[in-house]
Protein backbone atom coordinates (compact mmCIF):
# COMPACT_ATOMS: atom_id res chain seq x y z
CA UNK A 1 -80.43 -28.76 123.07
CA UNK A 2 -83.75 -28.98 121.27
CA UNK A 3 -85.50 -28.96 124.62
CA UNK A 4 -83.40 -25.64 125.57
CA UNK A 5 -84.42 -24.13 122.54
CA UNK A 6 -88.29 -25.14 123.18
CA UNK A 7 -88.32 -23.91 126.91
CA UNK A 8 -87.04 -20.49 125.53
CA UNK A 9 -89.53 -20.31 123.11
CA UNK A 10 -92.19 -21.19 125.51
CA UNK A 11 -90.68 -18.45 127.96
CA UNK A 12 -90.34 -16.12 125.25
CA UNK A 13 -94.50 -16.89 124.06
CA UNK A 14 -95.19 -16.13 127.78
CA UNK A 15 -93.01 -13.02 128.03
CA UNK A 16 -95.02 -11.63 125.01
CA UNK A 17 -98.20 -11.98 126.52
CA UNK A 18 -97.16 -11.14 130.19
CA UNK A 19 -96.13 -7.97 129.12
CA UNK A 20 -99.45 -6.97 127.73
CA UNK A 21 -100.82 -7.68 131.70
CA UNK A 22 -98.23 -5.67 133.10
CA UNK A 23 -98.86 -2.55 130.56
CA UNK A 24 -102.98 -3.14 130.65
CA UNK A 25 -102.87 -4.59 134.27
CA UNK A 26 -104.81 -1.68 135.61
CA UNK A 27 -108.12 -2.32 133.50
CA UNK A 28 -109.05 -5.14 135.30
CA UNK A 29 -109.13 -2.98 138.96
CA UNK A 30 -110.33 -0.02 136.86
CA UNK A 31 -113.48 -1.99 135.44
CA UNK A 32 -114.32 -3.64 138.09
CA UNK A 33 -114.24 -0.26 140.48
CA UNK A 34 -116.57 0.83 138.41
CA UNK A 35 -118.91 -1.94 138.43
CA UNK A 36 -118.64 -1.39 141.89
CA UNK A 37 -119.01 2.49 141.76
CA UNK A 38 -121.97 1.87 139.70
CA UNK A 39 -123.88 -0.86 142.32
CA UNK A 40 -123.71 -2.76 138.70
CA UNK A 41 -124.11 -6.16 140.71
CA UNK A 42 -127.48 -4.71 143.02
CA UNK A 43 -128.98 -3.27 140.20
CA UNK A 44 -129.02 -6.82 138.39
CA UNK A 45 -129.74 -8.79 141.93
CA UNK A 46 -132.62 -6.02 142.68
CA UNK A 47 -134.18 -5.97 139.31
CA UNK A 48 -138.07 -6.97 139.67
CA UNK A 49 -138.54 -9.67 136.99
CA UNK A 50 -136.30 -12.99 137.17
CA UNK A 51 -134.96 -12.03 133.78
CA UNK A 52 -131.76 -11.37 132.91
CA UNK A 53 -131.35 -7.62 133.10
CA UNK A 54 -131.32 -6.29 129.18
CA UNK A 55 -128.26 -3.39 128.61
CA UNK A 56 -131.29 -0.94 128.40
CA UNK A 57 -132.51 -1.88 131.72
CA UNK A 58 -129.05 -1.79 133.37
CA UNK A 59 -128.28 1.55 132.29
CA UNK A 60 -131.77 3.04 133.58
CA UNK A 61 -131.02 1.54 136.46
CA UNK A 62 -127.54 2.89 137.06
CA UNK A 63 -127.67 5.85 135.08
CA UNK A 64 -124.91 5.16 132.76
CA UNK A 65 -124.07 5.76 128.77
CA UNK A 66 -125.69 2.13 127.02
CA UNK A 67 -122.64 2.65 125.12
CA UNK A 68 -119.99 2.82 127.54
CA UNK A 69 -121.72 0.59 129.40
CA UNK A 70 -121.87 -1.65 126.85
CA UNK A 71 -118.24 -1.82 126.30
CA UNK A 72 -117.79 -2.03 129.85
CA UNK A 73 -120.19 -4.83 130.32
CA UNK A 74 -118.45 -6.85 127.45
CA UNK A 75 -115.20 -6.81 129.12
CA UNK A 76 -116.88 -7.67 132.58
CA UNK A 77 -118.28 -10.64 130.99
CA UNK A 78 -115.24 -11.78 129.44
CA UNK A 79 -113.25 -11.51 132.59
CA UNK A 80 -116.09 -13.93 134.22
CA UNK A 81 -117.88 -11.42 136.36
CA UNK A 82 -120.60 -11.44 134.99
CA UNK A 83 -123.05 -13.62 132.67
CA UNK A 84 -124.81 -12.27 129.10
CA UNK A 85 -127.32 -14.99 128.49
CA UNK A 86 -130.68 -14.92 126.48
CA UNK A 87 -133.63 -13.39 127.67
CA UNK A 88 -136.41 -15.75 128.33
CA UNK A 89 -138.78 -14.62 124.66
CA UNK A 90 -134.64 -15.12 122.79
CA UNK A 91 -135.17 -12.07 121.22
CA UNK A 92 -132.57 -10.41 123.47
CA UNK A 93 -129.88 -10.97 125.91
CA UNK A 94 -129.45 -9.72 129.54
CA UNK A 95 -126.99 -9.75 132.03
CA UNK A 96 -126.91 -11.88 135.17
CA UNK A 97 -124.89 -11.97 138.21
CA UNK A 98 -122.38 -14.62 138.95
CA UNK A 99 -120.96 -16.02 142.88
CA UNK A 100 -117.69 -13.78 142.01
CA UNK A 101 -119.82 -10.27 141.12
CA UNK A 102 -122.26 -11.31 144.71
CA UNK A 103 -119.29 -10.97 145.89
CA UNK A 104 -118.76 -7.59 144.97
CA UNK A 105 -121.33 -5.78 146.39
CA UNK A 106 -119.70 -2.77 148.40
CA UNK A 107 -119.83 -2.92 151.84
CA UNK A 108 -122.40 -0.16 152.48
CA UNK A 109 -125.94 -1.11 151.31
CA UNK A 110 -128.59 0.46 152.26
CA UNK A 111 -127.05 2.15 155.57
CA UNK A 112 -126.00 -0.92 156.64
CA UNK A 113 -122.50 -3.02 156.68
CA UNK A 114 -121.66 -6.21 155.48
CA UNK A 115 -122.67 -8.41 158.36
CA UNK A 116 -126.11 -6.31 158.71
CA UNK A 117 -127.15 -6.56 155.07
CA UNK A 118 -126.40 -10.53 155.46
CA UNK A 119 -128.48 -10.76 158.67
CA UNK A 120 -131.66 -9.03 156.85
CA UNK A 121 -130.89 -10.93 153.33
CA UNK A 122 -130.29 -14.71 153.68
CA UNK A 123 -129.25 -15.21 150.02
CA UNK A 124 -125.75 -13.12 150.94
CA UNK A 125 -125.86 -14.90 154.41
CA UNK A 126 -126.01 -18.14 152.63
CA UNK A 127 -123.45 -16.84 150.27
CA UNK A 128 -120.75 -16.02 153.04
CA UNK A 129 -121.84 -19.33 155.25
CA UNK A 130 -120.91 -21.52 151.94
CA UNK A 131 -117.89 -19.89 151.12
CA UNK A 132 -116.57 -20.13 154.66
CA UNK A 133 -117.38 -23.80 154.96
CA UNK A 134 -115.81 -24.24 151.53
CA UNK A 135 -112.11 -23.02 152.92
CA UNK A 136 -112.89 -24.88 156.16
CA UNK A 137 -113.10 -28.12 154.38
CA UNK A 138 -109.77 -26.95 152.23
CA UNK A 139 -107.28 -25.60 155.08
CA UNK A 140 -108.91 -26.97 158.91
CA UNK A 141 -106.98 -30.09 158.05
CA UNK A 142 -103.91 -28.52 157.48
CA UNK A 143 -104.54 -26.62 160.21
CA UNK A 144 -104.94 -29.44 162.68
CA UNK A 145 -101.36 -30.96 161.22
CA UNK A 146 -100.12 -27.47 162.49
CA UNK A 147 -101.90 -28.00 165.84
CA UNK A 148 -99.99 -30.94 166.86
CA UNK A 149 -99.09 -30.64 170.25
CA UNK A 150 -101.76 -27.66 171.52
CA UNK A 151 -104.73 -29.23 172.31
CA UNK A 152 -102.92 -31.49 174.89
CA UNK A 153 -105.27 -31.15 178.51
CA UNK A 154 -107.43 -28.64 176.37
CA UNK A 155 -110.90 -29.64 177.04
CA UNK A 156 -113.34 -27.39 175.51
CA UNK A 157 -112.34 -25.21 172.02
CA UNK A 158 -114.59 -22.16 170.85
CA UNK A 159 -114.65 -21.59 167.33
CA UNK A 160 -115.68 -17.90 167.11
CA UNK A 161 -117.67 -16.62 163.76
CA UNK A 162 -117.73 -20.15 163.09
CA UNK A 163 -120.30 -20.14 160.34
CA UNK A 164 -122.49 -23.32 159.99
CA UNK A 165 -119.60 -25.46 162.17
CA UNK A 166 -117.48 -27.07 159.51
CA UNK A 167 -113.97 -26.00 161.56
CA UNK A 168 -115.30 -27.48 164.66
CA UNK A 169 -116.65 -30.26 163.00
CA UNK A 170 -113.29 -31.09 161.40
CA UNK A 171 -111.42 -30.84 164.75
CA UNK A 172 -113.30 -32.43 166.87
CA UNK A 173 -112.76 -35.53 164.41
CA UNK A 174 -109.16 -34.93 164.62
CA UNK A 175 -109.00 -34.29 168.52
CA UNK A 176 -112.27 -36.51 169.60
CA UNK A 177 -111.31 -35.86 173.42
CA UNK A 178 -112.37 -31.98 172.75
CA UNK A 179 -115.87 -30.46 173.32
CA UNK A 180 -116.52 -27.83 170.74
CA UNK A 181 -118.67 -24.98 170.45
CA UNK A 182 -119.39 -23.09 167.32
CA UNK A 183 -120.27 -19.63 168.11
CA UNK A 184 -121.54 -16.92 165.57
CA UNK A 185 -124.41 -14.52 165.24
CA UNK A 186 -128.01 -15.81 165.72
CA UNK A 187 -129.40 -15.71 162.38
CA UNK A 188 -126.35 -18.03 160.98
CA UNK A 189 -126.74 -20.62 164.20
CA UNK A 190 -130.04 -20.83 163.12
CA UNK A 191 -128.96 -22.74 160.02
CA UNK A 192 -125.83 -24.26 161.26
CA UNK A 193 -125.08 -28.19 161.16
CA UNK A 194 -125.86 -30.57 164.07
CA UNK A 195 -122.76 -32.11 164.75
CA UNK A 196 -121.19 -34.57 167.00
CA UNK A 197 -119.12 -33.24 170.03
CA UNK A 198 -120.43 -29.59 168.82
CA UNK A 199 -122.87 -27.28 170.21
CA UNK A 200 -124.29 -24.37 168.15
CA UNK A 201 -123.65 -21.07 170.75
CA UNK A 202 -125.16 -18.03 169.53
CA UNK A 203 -124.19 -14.57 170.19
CA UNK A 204 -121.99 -11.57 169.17
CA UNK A 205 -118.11 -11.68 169.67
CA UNK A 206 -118.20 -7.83 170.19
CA UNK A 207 -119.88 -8.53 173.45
CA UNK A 208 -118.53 -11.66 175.14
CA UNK A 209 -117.24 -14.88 173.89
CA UNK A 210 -117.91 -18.14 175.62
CA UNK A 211 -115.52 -19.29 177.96
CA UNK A 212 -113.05 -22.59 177.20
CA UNK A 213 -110.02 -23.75 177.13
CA UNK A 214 -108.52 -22.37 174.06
CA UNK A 215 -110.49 -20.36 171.13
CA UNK A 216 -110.16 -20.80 167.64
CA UNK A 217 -111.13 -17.55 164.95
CA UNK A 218 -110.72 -18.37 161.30
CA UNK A 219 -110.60 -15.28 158.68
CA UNK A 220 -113.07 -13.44 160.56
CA UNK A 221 -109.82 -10.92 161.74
CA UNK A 222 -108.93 -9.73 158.34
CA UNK A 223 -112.66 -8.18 157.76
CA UNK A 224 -111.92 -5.57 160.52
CA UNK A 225 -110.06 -2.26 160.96
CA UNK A 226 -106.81 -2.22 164.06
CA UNK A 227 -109.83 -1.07 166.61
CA UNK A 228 -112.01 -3.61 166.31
CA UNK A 229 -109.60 -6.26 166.01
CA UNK A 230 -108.28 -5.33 169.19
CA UNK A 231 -111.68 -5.37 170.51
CA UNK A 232 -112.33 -9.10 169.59
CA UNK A 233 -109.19 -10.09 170.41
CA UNK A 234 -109.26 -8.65 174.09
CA UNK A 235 -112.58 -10.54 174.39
CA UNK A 236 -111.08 -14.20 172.90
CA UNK A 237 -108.13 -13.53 175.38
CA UNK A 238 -111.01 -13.20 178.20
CA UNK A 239 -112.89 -15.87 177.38
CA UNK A 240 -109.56 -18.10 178.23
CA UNK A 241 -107.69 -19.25 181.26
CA UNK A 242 -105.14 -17.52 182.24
CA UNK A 243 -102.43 -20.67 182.51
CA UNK A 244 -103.08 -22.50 179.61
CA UNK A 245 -105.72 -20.31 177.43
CA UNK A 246 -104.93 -19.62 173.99
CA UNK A 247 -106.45 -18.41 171.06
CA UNK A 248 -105.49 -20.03 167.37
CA UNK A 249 -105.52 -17.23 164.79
CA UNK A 250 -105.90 -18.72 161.05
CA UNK A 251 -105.17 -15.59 158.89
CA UNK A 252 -102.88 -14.41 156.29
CA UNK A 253 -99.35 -12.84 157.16
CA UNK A 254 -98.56 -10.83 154.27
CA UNK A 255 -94.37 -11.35 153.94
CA UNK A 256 -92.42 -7.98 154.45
CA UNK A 257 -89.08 -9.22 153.72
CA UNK A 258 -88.76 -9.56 149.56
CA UNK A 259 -86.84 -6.98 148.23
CA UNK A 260 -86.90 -8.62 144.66
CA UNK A 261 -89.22 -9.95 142.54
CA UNK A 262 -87.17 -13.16 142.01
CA UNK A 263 -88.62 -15.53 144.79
CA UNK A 264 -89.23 -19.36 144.97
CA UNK A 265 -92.25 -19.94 142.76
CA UNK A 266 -94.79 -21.56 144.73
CA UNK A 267 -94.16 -19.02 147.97
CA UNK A 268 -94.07 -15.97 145.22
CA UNK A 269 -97.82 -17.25 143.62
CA UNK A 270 -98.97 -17.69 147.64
CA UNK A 271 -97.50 -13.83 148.27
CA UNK A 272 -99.36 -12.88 145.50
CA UNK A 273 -102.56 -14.44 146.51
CA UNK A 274 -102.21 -12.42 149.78
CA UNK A 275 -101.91 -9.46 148.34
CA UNK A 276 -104.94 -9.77 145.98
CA UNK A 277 -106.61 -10.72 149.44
CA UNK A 278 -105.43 -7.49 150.95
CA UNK A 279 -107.30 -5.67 147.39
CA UNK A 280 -110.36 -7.68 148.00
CA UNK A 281 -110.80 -6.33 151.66
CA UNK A 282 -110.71 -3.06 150.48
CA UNK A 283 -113.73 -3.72 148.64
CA UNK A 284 -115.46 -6.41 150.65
CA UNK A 285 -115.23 -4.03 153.87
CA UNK A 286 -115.13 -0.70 155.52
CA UNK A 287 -111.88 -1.38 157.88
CA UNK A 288 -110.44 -4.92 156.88
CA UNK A 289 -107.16 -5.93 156.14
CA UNK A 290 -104.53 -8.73 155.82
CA UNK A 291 -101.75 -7.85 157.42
CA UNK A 292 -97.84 -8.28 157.94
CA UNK A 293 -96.27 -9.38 160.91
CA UNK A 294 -95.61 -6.62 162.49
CA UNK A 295 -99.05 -5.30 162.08
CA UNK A 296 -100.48 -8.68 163.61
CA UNK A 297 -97.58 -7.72 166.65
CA UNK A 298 -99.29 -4.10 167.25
CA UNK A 299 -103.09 -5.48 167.34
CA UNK A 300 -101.93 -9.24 169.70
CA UNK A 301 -99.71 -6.64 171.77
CA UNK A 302 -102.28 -3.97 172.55
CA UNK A 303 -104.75 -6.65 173.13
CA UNK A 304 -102.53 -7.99 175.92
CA UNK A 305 -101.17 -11.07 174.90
CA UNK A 306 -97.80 -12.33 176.84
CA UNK A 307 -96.52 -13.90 173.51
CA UNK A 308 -97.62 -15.57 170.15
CA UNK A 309 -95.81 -17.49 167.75
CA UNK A 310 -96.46 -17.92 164.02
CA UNK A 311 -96.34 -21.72 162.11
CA UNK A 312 -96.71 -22.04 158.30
CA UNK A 313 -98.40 -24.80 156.73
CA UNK A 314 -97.71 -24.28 152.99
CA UNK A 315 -100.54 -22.16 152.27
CA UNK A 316 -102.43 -18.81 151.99
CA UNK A 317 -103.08 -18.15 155.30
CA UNK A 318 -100.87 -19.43 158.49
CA UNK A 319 -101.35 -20.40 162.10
CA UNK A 320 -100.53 -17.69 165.02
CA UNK A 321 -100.89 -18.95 168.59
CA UNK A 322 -100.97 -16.01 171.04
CA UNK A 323 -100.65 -17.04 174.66
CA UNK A 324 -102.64 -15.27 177.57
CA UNK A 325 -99.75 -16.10 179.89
């Protein structure tokens, strides 16, 4: 009984503070938007010293109210975006960036898109290439539990935007009868891993993809609008044979089903993750998306697959296999 009484207390604590993120919610979005809006994150990555940017220097440099953008800053900071540290003399602080606020730097910089901005900056390239391998080390294994079964008589496996190789390097450990080839744009072959059983392939999956026996592509989907998706899919179908050729989509599939809020926990926190995904592409790209199932249907079925099929592995993202024949 006490217990009862304790767990409703606790709930009740947690309603009472919930509540507050459900009325206030939007401040988080709204503040960062306008970090965004403001290029708050290039301002402090472009400024000429190695100093933490000062609150004067910030709002020169963005052309904002020091105190609005003070206020703004201070809740930024809180929220982890961003650092306010001492200036190098101590007689002031400054602002520096952090990995999360690199990672907000809108998708048009200087004329050019994400992927151009990384080729000519190797700090971002380095940046994406770390965070990649990162969730390769965290889901490829799961991934390969999920794979049971495929790789039977496949011989050779493309990993396409592959990064530095960590995917291929993972499943060529778990499947050591495979040849794999990690395949991504020059400048990020030129710093990928030398691996056993995989050979760095450079090039650009908008043109060709290297032939094999099956293909894998790894959140590299999600960063593109329906057109170019298409595009890259019609080119990983291509680069397979036609009997057994099949290309191994790892990707989220944002649920369409949940009429309610009330779902089981752990799948509820995963939806939610998704969806915070689908906010982050918004920001992170021009075009990109995470989609539902039947937008992942429209984009396989106009790029001429015969069929697909969808496994879950108790995580963010899931496994679709889509079948050339």
């Amino acid at each position: 009984m006490e217990e009862s009484k304790r767990n409703l207390l606790d709930e009740e604590a947690k309603a009472s503070l919930d509540i507050w993120r459900y009325v206030f919610g939007f401040a988080d979005i709204a503040a960062a938007k306008c970090a965004i809006d403001l290029k708050i994150p290039e301002a402090i990555e472009n400024h000429p010293s190695s100093q933490p940017v000062t609150l004067s220097e910030l709002s020169s440099a963005v052309s904002a109210s020091p105190s609005h953008l003070r206020r703004i800053m201070r809740f930024l900071v809180h929220q982890g975006l961003f650092k306010e540290v001492p200036t190098k003399d101590g007689l002031a602080t400054g602002y520096t960036n952090t990995p999360l606020s690199r990672r907000m730097m809108i998708t048009k910089l200087h004329g050019k898109d994400l992927w151009a901005f990384a080729q000519d900056n190797l700090c971002h390239s380095q940046l994406i290439n770390e965070a990649m391998a990162c969730d390769a080390r965290r889901v490829v294994p799961r991934v390969a539990g999920a794979c049971q079964g495929l790789f039977d008589g496949v011989a050779t496996v493309v990993d396409v935007g592959g990064g530095t190789g960590e995917t291929m390097g993972i499943l060529v450990k778990e499947f050591p009868w495979i040849k794999g080839f990690n395949f991504d744009l020059p400048h990020v072959i030129e710093v990928a891993q030398v691996l056993d059983g995989v050979e760095n392939v450079e090039g650009d999956m908008f043109d060709s993809i290297p032939a094999s026996d099956a293909v894998i592509i790894k959140w590299v989907l999600h960063d593109w609008g329906d057109k170019d998706c298409i595009k890259i899919l019609k080119n990983c179908k291509e680069a397979v044979l036609p009997n057994i050729g099949k290309v191994l989509i790892v990707e989220c599939v944002i649920g369409e089903k949940k009429n309610t809020m009330i779902a089981e926990e752990r799948d509820d926190k995963l939806e939610h993750v998704r969806l915070q995904l689908d906010m982050v592409m918004m920001v992170h790209t021009s075009t990109g998306k995470e989609r539902t199932l039947k937008e992942w249907d429209f984009v396989l079925t106009e790029a001429g697959f015969a069929r697909y099929e969808v496994r879950d592995f108790d995580d963010v993202q899931s496994l679709i296999i889509a079948y050339r024949s």
